[in-house]
Structures are given as C-alpha cells and as structure tokens.
PDB file of N, CA and C in Angstrom:
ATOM      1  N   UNK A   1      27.695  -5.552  -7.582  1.00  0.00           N
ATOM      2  CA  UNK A   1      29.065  -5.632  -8.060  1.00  0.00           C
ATOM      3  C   UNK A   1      29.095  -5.192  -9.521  1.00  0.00           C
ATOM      4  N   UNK A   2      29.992  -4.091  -9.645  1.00  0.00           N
ATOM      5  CA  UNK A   2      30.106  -3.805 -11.306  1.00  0.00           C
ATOM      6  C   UNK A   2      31.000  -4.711 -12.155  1.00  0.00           C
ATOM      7  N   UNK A   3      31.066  -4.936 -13.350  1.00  0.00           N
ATOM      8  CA  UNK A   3      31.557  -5.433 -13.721  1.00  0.00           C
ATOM      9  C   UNK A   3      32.147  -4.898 -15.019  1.00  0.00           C
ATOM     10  N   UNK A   4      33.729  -4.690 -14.788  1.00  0.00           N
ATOM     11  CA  UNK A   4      34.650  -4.395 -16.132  1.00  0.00           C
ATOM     12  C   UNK A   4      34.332  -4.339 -17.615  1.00  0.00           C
ATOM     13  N   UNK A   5      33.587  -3.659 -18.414  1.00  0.00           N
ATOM     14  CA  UNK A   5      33.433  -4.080 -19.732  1.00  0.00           C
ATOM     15  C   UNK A   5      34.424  -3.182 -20.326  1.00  0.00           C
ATOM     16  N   UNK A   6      35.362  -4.109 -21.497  1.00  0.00           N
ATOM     17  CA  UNK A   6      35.398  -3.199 -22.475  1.00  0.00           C
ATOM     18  C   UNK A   6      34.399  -2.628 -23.523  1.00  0.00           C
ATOM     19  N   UNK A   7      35.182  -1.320 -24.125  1.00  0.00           N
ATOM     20  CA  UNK A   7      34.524  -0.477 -24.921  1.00  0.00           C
ATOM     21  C   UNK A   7      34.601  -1.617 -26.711  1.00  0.00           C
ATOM     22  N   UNK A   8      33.917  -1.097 -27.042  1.00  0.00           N
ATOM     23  CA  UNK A   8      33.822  -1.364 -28.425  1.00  0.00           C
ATOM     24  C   UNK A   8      34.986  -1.545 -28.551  1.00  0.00           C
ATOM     25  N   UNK A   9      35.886  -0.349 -28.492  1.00  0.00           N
ATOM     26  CA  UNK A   9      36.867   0.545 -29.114  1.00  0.00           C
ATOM     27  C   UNK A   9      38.027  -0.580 -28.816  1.00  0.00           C
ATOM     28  N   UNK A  10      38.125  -0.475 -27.479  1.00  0.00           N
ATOM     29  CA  UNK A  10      39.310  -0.831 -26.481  1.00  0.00           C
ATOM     30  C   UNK A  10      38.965  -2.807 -27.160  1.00  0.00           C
ATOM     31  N   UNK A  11      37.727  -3.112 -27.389  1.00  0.00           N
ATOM     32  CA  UNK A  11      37.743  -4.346 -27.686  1.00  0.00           C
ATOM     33  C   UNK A  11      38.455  -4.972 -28.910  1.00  0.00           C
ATOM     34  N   UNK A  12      38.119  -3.609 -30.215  1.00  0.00           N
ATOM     35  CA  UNK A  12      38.703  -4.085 -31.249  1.00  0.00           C
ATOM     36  C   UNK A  12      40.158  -3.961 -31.238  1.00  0.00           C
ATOM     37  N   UNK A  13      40.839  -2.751 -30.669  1.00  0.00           N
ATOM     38  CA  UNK A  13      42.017  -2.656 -30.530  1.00  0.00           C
ATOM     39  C   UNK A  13      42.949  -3.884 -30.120  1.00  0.00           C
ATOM     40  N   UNK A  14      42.425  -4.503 -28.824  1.00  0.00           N
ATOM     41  CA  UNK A  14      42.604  -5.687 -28.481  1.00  0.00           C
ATOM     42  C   UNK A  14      42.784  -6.723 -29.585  1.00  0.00           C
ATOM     43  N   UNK A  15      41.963  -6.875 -30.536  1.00  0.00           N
ATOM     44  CA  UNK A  15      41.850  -7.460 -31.397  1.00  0.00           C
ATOM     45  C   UNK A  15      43.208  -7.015 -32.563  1.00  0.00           C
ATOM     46  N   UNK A  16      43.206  -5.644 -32.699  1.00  0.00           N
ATOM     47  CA  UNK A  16      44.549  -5.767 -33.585  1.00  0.00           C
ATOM     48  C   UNK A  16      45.748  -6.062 -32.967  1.00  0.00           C
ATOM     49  N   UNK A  17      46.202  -5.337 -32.172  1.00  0.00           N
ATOM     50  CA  UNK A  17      47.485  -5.909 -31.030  1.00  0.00           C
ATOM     51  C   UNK A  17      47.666  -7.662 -31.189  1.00  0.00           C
ATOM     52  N   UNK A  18      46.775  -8.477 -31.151  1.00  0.00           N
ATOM     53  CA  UNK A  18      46.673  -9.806 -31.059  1.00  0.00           C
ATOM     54  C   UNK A  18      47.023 -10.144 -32.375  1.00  0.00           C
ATOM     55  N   UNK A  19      45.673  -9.809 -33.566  1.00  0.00           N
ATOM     56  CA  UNK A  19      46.441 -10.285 -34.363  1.00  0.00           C
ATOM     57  C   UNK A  19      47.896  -9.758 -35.698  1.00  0.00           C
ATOM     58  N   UNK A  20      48.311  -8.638 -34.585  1.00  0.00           N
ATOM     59  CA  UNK A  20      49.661  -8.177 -35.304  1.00  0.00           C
ATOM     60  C   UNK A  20      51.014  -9.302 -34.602  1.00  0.00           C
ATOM     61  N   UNK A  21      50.401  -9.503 -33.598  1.00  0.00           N
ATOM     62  CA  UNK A  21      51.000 -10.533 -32.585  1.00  0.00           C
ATOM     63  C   UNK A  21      51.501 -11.788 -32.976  1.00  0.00           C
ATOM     64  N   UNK A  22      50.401 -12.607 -34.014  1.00  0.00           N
ATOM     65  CA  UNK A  22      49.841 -13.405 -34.386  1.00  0.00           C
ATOM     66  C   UNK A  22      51.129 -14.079 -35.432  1.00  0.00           C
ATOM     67  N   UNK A  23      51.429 -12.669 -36.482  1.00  0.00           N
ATOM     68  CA  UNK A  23      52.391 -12.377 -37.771  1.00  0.00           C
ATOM     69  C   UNK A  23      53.386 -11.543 -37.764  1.00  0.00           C
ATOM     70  N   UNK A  24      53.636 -11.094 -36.327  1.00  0.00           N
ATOM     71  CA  UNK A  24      55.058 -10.449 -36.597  1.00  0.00           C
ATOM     72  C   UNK A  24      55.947 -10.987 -35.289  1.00  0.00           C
ATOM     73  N   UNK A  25      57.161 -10.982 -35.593  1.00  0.00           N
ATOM     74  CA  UNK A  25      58.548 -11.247 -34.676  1.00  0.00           C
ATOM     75  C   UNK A  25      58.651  -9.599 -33.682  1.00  0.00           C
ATOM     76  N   UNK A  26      58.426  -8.463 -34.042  1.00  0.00           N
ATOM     77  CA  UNK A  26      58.790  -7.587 -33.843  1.00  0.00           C
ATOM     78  C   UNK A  26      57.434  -7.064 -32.297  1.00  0.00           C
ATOM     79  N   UNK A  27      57.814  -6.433 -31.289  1.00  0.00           N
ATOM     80  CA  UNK A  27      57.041  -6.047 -30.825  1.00  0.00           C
ATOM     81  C   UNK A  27      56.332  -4.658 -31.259  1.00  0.00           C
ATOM     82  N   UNK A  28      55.649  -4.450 -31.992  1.00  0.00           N
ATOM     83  CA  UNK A  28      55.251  -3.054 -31.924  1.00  0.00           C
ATOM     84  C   UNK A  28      53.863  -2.534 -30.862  1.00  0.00           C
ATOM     85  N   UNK A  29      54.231  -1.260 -30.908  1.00  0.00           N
ATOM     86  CA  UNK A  29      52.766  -0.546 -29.950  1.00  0.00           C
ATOM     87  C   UNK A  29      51.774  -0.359 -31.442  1.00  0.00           C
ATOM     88  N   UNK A  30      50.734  -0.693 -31.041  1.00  0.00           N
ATOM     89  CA  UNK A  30      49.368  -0.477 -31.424  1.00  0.00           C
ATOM     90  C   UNK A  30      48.375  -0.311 -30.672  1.00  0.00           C
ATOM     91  N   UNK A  31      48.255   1.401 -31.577  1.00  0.00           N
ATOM     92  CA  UNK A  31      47.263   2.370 -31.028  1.00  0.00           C
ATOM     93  C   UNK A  31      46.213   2.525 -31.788  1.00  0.00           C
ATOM     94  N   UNK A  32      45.647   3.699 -31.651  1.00  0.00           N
ATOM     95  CA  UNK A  32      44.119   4.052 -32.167  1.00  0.00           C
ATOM     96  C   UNK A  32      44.438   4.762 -33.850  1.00  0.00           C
ATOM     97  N   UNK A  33      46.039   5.137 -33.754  1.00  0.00           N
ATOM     98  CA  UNK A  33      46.337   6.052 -34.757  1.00  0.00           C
ATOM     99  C   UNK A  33      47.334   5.603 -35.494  1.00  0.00           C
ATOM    100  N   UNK A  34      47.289   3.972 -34.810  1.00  0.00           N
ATOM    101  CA  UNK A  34      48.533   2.711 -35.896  1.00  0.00           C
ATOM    102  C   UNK A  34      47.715   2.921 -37.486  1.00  0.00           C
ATOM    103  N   UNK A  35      48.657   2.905 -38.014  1.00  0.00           N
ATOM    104  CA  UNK A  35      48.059   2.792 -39.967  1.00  0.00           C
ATOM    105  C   UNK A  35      48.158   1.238 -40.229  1.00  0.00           C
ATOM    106  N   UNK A  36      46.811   0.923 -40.771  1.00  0.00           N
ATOM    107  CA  UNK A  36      46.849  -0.281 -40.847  1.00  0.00           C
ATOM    108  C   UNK A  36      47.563  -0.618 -42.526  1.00  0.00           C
ATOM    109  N   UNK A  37      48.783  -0.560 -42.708  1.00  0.00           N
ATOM    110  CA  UNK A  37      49.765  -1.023 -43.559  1.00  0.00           C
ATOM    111  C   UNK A  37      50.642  -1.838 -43.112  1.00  0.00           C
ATOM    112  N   UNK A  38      51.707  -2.178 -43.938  1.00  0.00           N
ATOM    113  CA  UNK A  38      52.878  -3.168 -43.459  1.00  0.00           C
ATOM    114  C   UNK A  38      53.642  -1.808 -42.810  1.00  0.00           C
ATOM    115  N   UNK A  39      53.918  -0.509 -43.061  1.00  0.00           N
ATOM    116  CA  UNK A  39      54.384   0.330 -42.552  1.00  0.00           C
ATOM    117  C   UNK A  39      53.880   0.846 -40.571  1.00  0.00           C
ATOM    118  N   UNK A  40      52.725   0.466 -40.614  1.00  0.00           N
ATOM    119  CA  UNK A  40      52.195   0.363 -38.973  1.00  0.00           C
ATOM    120  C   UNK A  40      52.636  -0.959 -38.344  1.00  0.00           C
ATOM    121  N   UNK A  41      53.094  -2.196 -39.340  1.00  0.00           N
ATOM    122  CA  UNK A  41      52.762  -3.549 -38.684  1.00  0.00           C
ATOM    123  C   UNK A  41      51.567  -4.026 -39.000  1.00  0.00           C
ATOM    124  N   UNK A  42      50.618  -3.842 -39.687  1.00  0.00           N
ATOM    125  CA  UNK A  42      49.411  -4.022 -40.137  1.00  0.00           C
ATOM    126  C   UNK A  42      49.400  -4.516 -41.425  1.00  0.00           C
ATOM    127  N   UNK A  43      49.918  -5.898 -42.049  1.00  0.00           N
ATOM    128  CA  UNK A  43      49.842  -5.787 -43.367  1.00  0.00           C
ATOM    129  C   UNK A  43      48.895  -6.739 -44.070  1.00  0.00           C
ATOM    130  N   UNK A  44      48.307  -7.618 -45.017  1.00  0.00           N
ATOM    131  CA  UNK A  44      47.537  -7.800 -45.387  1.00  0.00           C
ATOM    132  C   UNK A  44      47.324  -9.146 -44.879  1.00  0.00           C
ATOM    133  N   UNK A  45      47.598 -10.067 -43.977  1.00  0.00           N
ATOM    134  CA  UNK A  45      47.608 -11.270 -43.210  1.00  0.00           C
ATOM    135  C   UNK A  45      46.848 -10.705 -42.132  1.00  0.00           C
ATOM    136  N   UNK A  46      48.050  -9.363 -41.506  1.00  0.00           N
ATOM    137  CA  UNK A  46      47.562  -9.373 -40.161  1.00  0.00           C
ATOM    138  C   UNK A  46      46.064  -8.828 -40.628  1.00  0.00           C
ATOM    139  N   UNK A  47      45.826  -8.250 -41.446  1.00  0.00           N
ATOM    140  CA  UNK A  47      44.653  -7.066 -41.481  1.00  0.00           C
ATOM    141  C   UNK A  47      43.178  -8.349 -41.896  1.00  0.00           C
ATOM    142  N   UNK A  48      44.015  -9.485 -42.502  1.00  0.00           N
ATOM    143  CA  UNK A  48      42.663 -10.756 -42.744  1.00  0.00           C
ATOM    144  C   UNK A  48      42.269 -11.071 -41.233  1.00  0.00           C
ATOM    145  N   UNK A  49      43.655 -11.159 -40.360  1.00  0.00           N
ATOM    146  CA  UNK A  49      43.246 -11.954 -38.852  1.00  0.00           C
ATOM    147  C   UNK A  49      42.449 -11.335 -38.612  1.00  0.00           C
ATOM    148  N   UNK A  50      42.522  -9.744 -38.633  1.00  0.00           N
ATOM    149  CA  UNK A  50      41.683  -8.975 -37.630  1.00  0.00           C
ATOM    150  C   UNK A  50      40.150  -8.992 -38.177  1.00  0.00           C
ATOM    151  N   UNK A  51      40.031  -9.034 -39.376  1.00  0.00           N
ATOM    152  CA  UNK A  51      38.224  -9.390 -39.889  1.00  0.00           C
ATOM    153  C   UNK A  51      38.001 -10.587 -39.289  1.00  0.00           C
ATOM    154  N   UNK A  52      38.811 -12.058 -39.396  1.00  0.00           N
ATOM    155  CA  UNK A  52      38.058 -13.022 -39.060  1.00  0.00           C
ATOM    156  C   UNK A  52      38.205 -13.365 -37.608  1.00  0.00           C
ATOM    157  N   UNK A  53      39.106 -12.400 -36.942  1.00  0.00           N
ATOM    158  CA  UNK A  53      38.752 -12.645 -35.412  1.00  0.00           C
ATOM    159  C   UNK A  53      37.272 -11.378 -34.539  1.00  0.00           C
ATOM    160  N   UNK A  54      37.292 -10.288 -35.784  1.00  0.00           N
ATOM    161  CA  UNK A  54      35.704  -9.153 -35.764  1.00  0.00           C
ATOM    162  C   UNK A  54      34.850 -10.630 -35.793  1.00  0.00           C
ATOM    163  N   UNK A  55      34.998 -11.433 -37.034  1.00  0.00           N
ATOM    164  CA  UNK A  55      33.153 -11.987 -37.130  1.00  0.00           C
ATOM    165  C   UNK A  55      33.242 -13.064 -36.570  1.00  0.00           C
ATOM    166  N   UNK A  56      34.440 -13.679 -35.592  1.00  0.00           N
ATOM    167  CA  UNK A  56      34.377 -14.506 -34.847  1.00  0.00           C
ATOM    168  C   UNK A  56      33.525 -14.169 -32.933  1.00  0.00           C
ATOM    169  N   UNK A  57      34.451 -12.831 -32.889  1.00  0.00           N
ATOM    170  CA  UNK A  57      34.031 -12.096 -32.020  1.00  0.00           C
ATOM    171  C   UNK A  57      32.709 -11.685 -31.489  1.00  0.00           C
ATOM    172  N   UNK A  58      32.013 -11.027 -32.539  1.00  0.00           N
ATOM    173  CA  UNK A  58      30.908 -10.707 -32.997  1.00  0.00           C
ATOM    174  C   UNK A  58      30.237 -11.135 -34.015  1.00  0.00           C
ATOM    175  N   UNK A  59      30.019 -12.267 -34.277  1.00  0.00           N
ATOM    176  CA  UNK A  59      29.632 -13.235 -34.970  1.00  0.00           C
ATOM    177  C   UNK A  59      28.592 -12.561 -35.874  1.00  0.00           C
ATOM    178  N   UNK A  60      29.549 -11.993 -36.804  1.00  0.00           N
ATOM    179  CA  UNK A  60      29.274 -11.504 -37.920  1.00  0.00           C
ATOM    180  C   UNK A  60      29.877 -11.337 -39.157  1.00  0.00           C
ATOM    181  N   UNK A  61      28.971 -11.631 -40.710  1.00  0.00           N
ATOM    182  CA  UNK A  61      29.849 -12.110 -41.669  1.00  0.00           C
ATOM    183  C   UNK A  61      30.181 -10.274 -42.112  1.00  0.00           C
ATOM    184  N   UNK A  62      32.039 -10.277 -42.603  1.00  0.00           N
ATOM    185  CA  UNK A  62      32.509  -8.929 -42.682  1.00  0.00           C
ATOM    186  C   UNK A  62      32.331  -8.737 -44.334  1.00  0.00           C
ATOM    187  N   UNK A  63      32.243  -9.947 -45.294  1.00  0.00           N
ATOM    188  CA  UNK A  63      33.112 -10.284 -46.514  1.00  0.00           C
ATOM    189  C   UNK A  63      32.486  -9.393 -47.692  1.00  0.00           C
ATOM    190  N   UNK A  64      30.562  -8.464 -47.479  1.00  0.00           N
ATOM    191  CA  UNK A  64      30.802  -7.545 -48.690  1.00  0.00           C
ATOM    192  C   UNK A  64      30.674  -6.060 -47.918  1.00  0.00           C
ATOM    193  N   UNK A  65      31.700  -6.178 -46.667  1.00  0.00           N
ATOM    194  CA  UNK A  65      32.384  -4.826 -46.068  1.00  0.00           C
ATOM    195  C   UNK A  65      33.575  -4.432 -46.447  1.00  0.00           C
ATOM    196  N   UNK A  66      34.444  -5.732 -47.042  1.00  0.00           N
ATOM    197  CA  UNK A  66      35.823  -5.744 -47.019  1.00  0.00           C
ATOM    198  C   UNK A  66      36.280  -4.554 -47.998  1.00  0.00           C
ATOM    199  N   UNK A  67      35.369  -3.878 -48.914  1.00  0.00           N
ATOM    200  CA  UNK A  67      36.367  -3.213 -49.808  1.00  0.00           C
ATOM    201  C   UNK A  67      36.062  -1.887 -49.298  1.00  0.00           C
ATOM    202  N   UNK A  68      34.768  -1.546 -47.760  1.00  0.00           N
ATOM    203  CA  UNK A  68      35.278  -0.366 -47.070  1.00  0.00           C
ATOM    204  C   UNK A  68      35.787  -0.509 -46.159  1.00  0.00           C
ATOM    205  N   UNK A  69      35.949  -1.462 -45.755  1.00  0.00           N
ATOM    206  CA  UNK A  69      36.985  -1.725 -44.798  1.00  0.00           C
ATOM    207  C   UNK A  69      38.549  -1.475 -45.052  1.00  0.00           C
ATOM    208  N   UNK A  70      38.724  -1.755 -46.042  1.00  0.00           N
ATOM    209  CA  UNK A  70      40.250  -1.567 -46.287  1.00  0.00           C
ATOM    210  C   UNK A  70      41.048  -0.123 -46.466  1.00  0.00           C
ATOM    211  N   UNK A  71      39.826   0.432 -47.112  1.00  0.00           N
ATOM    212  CA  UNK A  71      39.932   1.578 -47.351  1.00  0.00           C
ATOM    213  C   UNK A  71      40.206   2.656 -46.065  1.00  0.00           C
ATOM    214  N   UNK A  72      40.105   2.005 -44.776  1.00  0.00           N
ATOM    215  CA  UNK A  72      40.794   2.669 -43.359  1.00  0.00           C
ATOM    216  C   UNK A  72      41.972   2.849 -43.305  1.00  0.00           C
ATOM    217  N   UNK A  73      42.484   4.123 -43.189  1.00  0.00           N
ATOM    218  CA  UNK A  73      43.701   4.298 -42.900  1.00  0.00           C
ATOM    219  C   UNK A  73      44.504   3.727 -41.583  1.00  0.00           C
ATOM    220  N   UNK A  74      43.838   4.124 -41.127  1.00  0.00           N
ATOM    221  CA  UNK A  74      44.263   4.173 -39.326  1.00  0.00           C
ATOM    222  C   UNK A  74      43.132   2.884 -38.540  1.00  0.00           C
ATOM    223  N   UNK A  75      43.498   2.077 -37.638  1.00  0.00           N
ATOM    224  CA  UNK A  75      42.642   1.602 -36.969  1.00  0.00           C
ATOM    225  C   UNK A  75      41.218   1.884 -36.181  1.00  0.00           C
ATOM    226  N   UNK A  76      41.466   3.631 -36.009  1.00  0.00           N
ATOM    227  CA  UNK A  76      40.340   4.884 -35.645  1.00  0.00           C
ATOM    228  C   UNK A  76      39.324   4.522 -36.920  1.00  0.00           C
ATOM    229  N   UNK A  77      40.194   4.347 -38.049  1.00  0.00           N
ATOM    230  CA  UNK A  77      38.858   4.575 -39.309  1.00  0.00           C
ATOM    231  C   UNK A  77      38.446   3.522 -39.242  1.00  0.00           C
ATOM    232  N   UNK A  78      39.173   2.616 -38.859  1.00  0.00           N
ATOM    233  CA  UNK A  78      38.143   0.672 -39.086  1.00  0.00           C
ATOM    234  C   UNK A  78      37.229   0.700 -38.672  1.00  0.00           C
ATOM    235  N   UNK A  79      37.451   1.665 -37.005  1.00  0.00           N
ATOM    236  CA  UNK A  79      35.985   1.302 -35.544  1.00  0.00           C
ATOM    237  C   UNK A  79      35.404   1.847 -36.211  1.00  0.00           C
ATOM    238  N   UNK A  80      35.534   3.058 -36.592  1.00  0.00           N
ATOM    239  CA  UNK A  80      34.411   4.017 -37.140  1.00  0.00           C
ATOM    240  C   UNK A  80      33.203   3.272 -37.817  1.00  0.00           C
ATOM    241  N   UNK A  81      34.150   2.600 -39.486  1.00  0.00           N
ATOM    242  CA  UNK A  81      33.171   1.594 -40.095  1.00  0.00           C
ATOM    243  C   UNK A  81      32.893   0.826 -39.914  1.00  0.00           C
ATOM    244  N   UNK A  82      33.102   0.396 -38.657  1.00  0.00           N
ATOM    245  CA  UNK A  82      32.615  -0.831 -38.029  1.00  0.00           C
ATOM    246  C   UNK A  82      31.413  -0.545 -37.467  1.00  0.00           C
ATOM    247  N   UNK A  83      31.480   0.899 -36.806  1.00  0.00           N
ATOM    248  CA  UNK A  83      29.924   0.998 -36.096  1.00  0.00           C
ATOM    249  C   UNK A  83      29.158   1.517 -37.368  1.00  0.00           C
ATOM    250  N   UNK A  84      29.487   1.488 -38.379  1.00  0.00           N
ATOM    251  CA  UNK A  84      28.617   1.772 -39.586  1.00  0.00           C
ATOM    252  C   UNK A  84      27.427   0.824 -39.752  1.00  0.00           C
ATOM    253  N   UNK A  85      27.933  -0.456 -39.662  1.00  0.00           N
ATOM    254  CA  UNK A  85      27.169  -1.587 -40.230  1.00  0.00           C
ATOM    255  C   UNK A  85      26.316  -1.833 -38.802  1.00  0.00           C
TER     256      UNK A  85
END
C-alpha cells in the first residue's frame, strides 16, 4: 500500500495558508508566487506563525536564519532557503 506524502513544498505551503488563516478575516489564495508582505496577506505576525509552525514541524531552531529568511520575496524564495539549511 502506498502511502500519500506531501512534498516539502506542498508541506510548507500548507503551512502558510494556515498560518495566514490564523491572522486574517479575509480569505485569500496562497500560492507558490504569494509575496510574503501585508500586500500578499503575509505580514509580519503571519510571517512569525509560519517560522514557529517550520521549527515546530520540523523541529528545528529558525532564529539565526531569520534575517535570510525575510529577505524572500515570494513563498518560492522561503522553500528555496529553507532547503538551504
């Protein structure tokens, strides 16, 4: 029997959708090419949820990634530096 895994990708995404979810009234779509600003729905609350639900997830500390981390435009650039580390 196979069994369903998500991708990295599809996992973290999951992860922003949730926690844009988390801090906004508004439904928005979040994609691979959402900008993580208050202008995507991404603003600096939601963008904390999404690190501490990464090192909850993957139980890993994010905190001297955070200043390349931020530096992602798009949610595409987060995964990217995410598979950096």
């Amino acid at each position: 029997m196979t069994e369903d895994k998500k991708s990295f990708e599809e996992e973290v995404l999951e992860i922003c959708r949730e926690a844009v979810r988390q801090v906004s009234a508004e439904d928005r779509e979040i994609t691979m090419d959402t900008e993580l600003s208050a202008k995507g729905g991404i603003d600096s609350l939601a963008f904390m949820n999404i690190i501490i639900a990464l090192e909850i997830r993957y139980d890993v500390v994010l905190d001297e990634y955070l200043s390349e981390l931020k530096e992602a435009e798009h949610i595409r650039d987060l995964i990217y530096r995410l598979k950096q580390f």
